[in-house]
PDB file of N, CA and C in Angstrom:
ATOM      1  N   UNK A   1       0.822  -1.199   0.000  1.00  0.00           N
ATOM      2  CA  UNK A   1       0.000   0.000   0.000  1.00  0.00           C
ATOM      3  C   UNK A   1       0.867   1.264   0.000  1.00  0.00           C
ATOM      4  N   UNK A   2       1.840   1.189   0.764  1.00  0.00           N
ATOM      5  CA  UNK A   2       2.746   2.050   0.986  1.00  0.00           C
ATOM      6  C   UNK A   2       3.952   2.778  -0.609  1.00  0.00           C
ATOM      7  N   UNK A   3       3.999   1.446  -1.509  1.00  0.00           N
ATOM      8  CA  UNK A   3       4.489   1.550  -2.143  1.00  0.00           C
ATOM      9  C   UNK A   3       3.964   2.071  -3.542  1.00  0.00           C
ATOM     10  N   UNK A   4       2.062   2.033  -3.774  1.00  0.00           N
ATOM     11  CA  UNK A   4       1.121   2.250  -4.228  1.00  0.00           C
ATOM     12  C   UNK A   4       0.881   4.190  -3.894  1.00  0.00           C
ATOM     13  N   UNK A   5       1.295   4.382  -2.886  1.00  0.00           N
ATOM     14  CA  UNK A   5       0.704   6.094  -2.443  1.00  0.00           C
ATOM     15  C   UNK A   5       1.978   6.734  -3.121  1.00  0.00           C
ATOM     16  N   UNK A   6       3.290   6.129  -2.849  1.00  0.00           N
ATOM     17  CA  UNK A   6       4.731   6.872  -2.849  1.00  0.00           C
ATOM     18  C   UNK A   6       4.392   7.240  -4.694  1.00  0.00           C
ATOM     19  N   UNK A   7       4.106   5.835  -5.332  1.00  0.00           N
ATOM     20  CA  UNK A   7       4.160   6.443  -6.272  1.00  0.00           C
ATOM     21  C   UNK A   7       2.865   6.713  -7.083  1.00  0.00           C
ATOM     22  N   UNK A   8       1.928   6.787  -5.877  1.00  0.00           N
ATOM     23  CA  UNK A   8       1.117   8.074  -6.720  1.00  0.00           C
ATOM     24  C   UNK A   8       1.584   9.958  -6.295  1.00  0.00           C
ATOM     25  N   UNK A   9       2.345   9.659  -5.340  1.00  0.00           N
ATOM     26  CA  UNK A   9       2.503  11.388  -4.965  1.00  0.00           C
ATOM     27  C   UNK A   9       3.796  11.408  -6.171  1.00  0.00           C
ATOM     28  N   UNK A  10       4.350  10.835  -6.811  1.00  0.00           N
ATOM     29  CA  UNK A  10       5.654  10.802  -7.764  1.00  0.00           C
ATOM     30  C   UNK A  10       4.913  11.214  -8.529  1.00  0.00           C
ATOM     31  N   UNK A  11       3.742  10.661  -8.946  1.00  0.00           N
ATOM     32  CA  UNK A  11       3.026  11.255 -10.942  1.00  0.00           C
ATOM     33  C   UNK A  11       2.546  12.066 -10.215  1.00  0.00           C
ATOM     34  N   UNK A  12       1.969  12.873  -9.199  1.00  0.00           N
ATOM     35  CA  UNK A  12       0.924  14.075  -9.113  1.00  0.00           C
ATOM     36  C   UNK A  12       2.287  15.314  -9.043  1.00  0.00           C
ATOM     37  N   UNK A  13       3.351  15.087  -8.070  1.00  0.00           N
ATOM     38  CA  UNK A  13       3.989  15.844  -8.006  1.00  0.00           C
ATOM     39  C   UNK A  13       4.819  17.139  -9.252  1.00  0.00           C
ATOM     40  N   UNK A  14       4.854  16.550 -10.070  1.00  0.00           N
ATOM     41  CA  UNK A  14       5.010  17.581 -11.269  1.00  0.00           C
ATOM     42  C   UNK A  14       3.992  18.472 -11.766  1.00  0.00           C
ATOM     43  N   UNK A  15       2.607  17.822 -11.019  1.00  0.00           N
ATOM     44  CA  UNK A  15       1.615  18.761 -11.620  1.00  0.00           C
ATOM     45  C   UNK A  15       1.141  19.964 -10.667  1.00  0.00           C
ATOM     46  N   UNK A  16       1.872  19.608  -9.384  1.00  0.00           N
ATOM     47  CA  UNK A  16       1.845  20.379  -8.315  1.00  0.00           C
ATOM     48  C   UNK A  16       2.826  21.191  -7.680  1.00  0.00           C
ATOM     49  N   UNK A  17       4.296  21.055  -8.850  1.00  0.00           N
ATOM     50  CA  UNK A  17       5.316  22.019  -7.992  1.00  0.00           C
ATOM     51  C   UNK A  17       5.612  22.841  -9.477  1.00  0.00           C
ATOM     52  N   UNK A  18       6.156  23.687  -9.416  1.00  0.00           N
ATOM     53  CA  UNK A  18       6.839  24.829 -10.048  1.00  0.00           C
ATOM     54  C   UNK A  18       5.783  24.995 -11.377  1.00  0.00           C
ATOM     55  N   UNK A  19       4.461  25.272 -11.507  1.00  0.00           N
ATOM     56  CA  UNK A  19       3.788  25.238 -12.484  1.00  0.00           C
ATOM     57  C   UNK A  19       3.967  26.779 -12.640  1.00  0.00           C
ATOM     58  N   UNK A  20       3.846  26.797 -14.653  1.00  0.00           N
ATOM     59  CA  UNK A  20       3.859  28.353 -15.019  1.00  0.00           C
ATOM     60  C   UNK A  20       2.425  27.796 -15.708  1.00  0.00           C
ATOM     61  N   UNK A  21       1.273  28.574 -15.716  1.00  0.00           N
ATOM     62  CA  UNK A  21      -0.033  28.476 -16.227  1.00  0.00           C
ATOM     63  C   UNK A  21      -0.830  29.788 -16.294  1.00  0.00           C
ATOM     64  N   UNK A  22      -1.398  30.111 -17.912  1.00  0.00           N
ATOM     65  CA  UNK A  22      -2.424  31.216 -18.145  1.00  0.00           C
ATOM     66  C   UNK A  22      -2.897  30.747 -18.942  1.00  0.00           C
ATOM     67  N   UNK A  23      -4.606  30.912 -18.949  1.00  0.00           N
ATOM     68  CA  UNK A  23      -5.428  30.846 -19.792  1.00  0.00           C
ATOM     69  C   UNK A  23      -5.783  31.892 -20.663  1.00  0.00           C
ATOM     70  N   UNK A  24      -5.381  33.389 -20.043  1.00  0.00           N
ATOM     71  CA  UNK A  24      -5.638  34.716 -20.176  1.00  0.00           C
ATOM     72  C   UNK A  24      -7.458  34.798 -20.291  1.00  0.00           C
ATOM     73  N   UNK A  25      -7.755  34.345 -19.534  1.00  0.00           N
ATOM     74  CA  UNK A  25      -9.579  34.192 -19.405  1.00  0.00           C
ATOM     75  C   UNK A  25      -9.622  35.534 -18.386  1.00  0.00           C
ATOM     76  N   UNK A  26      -8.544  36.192 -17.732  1.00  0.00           N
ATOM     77  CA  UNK A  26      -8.910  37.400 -17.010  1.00  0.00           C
ATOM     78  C   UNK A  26      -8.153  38.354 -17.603  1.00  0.00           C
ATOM     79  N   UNK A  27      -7.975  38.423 -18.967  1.00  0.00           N
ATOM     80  CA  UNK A  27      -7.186  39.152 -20.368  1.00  0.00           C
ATOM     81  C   UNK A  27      -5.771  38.758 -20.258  1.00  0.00           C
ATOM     82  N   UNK A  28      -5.276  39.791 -20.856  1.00  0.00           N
ATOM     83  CA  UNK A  28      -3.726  39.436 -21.240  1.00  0.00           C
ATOM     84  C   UNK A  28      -2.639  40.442 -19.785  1.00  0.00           C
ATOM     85  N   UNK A  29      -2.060  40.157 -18.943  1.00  0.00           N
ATOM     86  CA  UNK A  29      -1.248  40.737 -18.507  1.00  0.00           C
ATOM     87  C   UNK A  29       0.415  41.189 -19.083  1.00  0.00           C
ATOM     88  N   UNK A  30       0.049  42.339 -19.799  1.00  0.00           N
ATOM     89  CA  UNK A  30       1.581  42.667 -20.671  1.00  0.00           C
ATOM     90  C   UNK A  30       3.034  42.050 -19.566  1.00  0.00           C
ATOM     91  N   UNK A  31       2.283  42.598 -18.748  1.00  0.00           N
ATOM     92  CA  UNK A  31       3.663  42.957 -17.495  1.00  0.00           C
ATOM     93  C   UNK A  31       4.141  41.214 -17.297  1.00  0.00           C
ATOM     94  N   UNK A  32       3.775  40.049 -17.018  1.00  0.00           N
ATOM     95  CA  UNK A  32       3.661  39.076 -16.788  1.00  0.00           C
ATOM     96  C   UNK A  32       4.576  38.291 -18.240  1.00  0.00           C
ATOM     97  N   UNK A  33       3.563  38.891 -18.951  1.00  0.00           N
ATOM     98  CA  UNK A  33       3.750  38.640 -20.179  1.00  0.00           C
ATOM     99  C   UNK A  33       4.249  39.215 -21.400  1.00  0.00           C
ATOM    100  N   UNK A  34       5.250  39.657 -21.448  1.00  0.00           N
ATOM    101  CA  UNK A  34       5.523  40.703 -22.239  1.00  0.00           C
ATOM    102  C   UNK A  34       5.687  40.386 -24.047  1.00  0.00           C
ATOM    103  N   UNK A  35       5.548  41.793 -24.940  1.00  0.00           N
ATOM    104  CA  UNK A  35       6.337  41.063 -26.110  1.00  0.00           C
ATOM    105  C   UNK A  35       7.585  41.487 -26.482  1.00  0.00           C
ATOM    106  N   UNK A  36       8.514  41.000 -27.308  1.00  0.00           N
ATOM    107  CA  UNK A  36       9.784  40.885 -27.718  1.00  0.00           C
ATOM    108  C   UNK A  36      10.002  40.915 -28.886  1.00  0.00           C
ATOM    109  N   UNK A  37      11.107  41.308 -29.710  1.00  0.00           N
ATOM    110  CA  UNK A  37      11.722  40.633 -31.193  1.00  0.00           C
ATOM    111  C   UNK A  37      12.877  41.556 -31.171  1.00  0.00           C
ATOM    112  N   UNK A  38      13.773  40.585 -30.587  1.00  0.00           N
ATOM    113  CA  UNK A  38      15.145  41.172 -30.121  1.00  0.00           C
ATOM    114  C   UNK A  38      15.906  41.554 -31.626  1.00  0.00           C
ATOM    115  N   UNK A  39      16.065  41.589 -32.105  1.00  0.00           N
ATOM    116  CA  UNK A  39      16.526  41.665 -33.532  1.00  0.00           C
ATOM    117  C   UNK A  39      16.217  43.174 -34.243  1.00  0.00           C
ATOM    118  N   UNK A  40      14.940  42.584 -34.297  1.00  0.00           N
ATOM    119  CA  UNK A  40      14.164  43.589 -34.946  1.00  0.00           C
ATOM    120  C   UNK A  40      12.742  43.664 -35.080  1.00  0.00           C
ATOM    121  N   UNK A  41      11.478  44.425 -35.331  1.00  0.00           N
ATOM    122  CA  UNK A  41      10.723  44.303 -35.497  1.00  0.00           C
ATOM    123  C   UNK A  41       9.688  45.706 -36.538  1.00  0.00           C
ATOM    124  N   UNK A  42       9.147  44.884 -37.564  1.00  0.00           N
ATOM    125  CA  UNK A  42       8.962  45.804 -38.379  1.00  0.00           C
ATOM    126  C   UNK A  42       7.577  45.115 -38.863  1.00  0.00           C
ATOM    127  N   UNK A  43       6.387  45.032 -37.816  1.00  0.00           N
ATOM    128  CA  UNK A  43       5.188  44.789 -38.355  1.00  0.00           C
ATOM    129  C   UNK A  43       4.174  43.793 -37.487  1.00  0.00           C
ATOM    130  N   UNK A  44       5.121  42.761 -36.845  1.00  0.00           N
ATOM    131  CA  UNK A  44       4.535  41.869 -35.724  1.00  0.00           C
ATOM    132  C   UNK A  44       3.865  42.384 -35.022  1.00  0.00           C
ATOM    133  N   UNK A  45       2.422  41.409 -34.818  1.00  0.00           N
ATOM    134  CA  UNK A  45       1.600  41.977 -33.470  1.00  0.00           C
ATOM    135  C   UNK A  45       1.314  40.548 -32.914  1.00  0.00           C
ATOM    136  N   UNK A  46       1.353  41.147 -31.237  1.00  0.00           N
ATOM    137  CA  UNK A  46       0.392  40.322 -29.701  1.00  0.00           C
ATOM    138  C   UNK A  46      -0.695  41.034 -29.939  1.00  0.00           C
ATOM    139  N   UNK A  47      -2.313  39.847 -29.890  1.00  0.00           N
ATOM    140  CA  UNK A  47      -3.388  40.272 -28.960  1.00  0.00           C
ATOM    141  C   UNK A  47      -3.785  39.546 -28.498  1.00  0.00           C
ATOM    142  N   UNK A  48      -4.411  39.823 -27.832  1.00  0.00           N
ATOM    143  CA  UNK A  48      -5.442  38.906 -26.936  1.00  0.00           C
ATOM    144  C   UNK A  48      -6.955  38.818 -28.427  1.00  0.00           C
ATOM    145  N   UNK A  49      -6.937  37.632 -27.883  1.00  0.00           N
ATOM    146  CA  UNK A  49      -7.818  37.150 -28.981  1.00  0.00           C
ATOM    147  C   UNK A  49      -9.327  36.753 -28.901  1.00  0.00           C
ATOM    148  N   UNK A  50     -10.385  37.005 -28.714  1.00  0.00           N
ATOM    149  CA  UNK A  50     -11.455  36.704 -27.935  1.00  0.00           C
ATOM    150  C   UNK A  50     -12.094  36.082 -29.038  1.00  0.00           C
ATOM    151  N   UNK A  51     -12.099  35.892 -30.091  1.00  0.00           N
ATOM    152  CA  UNK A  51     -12.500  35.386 -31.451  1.00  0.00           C
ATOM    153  C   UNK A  51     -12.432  33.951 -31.772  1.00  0.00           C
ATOM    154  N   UNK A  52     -11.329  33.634 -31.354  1.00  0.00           N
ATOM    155  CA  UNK A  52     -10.678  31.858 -31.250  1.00  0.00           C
ATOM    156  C   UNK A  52      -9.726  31.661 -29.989  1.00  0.00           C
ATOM    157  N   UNK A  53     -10.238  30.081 -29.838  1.00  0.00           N
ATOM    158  CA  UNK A  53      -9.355  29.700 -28.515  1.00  0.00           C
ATOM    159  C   UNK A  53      -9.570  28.076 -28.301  1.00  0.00           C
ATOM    160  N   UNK A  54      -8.964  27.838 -28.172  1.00  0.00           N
ATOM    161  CA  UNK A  54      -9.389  25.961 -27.970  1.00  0.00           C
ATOM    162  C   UNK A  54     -10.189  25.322 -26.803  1.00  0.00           C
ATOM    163  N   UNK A  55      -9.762  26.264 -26.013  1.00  0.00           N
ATOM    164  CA  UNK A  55     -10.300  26.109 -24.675  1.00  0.00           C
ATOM    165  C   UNK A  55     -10.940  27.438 -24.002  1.00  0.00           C
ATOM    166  N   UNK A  56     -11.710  27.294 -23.068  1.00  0.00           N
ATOM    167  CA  UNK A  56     -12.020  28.934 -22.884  1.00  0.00           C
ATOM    168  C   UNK A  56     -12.733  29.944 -23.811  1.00  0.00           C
ATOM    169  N   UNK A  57     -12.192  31.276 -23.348  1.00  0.00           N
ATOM    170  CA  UNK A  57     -13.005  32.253 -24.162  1.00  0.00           C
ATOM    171  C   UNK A  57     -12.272  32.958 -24.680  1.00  0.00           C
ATOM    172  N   UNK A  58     -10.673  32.987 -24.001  1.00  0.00           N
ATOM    173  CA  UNK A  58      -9.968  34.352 -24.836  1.00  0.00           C
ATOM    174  C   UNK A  58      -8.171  33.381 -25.405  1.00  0.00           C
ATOM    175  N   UNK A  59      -7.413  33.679 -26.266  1.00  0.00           N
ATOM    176  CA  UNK A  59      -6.268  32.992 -26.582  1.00  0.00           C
ATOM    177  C   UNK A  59      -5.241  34.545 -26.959  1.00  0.00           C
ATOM    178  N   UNK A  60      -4.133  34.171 -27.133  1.00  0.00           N
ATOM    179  CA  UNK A  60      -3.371  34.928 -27.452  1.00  0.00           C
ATOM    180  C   UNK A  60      -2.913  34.997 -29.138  1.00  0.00           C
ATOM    181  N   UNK A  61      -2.754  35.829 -29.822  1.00  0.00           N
ATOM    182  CA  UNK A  61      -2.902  35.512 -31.198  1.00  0.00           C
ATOM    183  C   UNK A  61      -1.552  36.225 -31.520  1.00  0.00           C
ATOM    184  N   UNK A  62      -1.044  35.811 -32.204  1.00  0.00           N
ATOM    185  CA  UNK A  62       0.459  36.205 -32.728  1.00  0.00           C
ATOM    186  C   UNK A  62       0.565  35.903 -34.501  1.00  0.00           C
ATOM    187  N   UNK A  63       0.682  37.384 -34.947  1.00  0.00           N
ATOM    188  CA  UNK A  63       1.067  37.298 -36.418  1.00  0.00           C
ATOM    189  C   UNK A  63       1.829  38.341 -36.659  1.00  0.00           C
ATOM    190  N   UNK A  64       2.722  37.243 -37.500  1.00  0.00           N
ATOM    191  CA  UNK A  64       3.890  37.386 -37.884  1.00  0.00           C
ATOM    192  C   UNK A  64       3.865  38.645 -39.602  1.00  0.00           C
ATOM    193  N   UNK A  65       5.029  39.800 -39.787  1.00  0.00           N
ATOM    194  CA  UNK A  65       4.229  40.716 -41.047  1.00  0.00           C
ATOM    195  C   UNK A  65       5.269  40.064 -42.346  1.00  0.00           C
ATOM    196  N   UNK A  66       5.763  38.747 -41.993  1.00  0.00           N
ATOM    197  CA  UNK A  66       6.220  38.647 -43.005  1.00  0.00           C
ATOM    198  C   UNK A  66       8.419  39.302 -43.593  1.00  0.00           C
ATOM    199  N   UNK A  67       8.498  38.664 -44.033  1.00  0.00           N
ATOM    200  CA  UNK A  67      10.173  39.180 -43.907  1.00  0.00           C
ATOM    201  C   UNK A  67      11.072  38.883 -42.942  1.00  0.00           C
ATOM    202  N   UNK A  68      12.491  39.352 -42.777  1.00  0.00           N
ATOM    203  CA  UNK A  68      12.833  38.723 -42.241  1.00  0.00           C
ATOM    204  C   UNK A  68      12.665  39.414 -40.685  1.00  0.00           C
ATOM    205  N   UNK A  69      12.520  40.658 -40.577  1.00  0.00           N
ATOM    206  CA  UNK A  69      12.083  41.891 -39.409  1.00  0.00           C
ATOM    207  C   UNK A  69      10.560  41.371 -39.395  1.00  0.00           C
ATOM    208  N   UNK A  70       9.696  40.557 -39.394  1.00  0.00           N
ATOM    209  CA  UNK A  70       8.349  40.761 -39.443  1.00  0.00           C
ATOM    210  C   UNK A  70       8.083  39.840 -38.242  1.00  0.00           C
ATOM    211  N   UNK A  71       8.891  39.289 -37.245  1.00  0.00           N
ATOM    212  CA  UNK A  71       8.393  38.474 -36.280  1.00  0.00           C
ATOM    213  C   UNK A  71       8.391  39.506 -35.011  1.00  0.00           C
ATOM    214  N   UNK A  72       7.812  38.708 -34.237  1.00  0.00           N
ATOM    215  CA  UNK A  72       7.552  39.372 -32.689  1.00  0.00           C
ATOM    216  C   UNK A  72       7.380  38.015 -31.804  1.00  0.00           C
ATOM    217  N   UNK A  73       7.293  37.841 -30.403  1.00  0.00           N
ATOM    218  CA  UNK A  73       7.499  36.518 -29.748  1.00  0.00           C
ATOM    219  C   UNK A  73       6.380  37.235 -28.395  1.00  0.00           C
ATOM    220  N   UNK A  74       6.045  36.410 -27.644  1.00  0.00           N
ATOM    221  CA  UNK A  74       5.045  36.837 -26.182  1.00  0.00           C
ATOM    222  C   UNK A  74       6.101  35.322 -25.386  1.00  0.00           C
ATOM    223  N   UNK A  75       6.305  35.815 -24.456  1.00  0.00           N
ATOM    224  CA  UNK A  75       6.838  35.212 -22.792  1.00  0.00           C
ATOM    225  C   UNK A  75       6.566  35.558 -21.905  1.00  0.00           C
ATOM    226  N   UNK A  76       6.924  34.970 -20.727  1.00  0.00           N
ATOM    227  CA  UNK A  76       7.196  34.913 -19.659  1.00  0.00           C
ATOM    228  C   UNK A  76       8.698  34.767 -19.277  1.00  0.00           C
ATOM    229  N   UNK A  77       8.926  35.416 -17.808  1.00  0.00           N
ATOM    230  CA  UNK A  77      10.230  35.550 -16.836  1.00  0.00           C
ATOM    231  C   UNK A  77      10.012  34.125 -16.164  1.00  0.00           C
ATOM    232  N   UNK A  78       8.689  34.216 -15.659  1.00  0.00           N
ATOM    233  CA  UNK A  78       8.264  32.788 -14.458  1.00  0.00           C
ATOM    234  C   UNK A  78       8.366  31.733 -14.935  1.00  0.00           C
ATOM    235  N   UNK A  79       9.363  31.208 -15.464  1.00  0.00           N
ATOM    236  CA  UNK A  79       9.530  29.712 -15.927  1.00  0.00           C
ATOM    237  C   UNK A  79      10.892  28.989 -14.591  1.00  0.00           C
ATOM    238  N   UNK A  80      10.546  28.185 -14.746  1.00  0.00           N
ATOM    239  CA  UNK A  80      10.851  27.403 -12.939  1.00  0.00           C
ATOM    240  C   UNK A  80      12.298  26.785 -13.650  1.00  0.00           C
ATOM    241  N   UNK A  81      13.208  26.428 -12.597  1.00  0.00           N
ATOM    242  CA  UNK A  81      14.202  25.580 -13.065  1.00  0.00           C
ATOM    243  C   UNK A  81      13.824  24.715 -13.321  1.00  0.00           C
ATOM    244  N   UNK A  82      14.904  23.492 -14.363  1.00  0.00           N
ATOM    245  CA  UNK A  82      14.803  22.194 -14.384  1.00  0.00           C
ATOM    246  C   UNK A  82      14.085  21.926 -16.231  1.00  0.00           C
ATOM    247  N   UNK A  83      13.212  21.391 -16.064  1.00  0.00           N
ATOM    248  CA  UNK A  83      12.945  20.967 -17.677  1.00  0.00           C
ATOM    249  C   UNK A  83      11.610  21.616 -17.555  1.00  0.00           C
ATOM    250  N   UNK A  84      11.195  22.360 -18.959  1.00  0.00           N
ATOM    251  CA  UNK A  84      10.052  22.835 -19.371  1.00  0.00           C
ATOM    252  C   UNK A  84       8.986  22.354 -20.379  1.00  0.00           C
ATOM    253  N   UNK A  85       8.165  21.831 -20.238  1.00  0.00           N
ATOM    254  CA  UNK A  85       7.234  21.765 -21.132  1.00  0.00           C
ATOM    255  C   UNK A  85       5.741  22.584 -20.889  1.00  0.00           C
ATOM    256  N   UNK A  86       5.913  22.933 -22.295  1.00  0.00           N
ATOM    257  CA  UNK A  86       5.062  23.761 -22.787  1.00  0.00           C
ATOM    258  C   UNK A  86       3.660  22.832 -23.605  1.00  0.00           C
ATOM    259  N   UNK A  87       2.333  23.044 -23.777  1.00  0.00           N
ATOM    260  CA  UNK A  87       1.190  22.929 -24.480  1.00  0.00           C
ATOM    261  C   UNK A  87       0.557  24.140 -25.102  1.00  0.00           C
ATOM    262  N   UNK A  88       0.478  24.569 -26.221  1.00  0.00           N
ATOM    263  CA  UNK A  88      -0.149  24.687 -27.492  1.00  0.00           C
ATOM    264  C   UNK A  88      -0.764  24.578 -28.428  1.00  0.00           C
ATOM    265  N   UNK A  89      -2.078  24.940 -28.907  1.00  0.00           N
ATOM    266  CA  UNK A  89      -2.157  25.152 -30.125  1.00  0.00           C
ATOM    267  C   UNK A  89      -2.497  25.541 -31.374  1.00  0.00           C
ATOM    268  N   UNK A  90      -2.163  25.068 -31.761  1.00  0.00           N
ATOM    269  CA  UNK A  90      -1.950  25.949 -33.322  1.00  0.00           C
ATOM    270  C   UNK A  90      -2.929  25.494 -33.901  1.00  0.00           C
TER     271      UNK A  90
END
C-alpha cells in the first residue's frame, strides 16, 4: 500500500510544484507577459484574442508581417528551473 501512495505522490507531483499556467480568461497581462523581437521588429503583433481559442473564451494571437524583421514573440520571466514543457495550439 505504501508503495502504491509513494508512487502516486511521484506522478501528481510535477503537476503540483513549479507550475507556469495562463489561460488569459482574465485578459492578457503585458507585465507578466511581455512582447519581444530582439533583432528587430517591423510589423509583428500580440493580442489577446477573444475570437478563437481551444479552450475557454480568450487565446493569445500572434502574427507574424512577413520578412525577415516581421516576427515578434510573447513570454514569460516565471519559468521554474529544471525541464520545461510547454502545451499549445496551433
Amino acid at each position: 500500500m505504501f508503495g502504491q501512495t509513494a508512487l502516486l505522490a511521484l506522478a501528481v507531483a510535477p503537476l503540483a510544484i513549479a507550475q507556469v499556467t495562463e489561460g488569459f480568461e482574465n485578459g492578457w497581462d503585458q507585465t507578466a507577459w511581455p512582447t519581444y523581437a530582439r533583432d528587430c521588429n517591423q510589423g509583428g503583433t500580440v493580442t489577446l484574442d477573444s475570437a478563437q481559442a481551444h479552450t475557454g473564451k480568450n487565446s493569445i494571437r500572434v502574427d507574424g508581417a512577413g520578412g525577415y524583421c516581421g516576427h515578434i514573440f510573447v513570454g514569460t520571466t516565471k519559468v521554474p528551473t529544471g525541464d520545461v514543457y510547454v502545451r499549445t495550439w496551433l
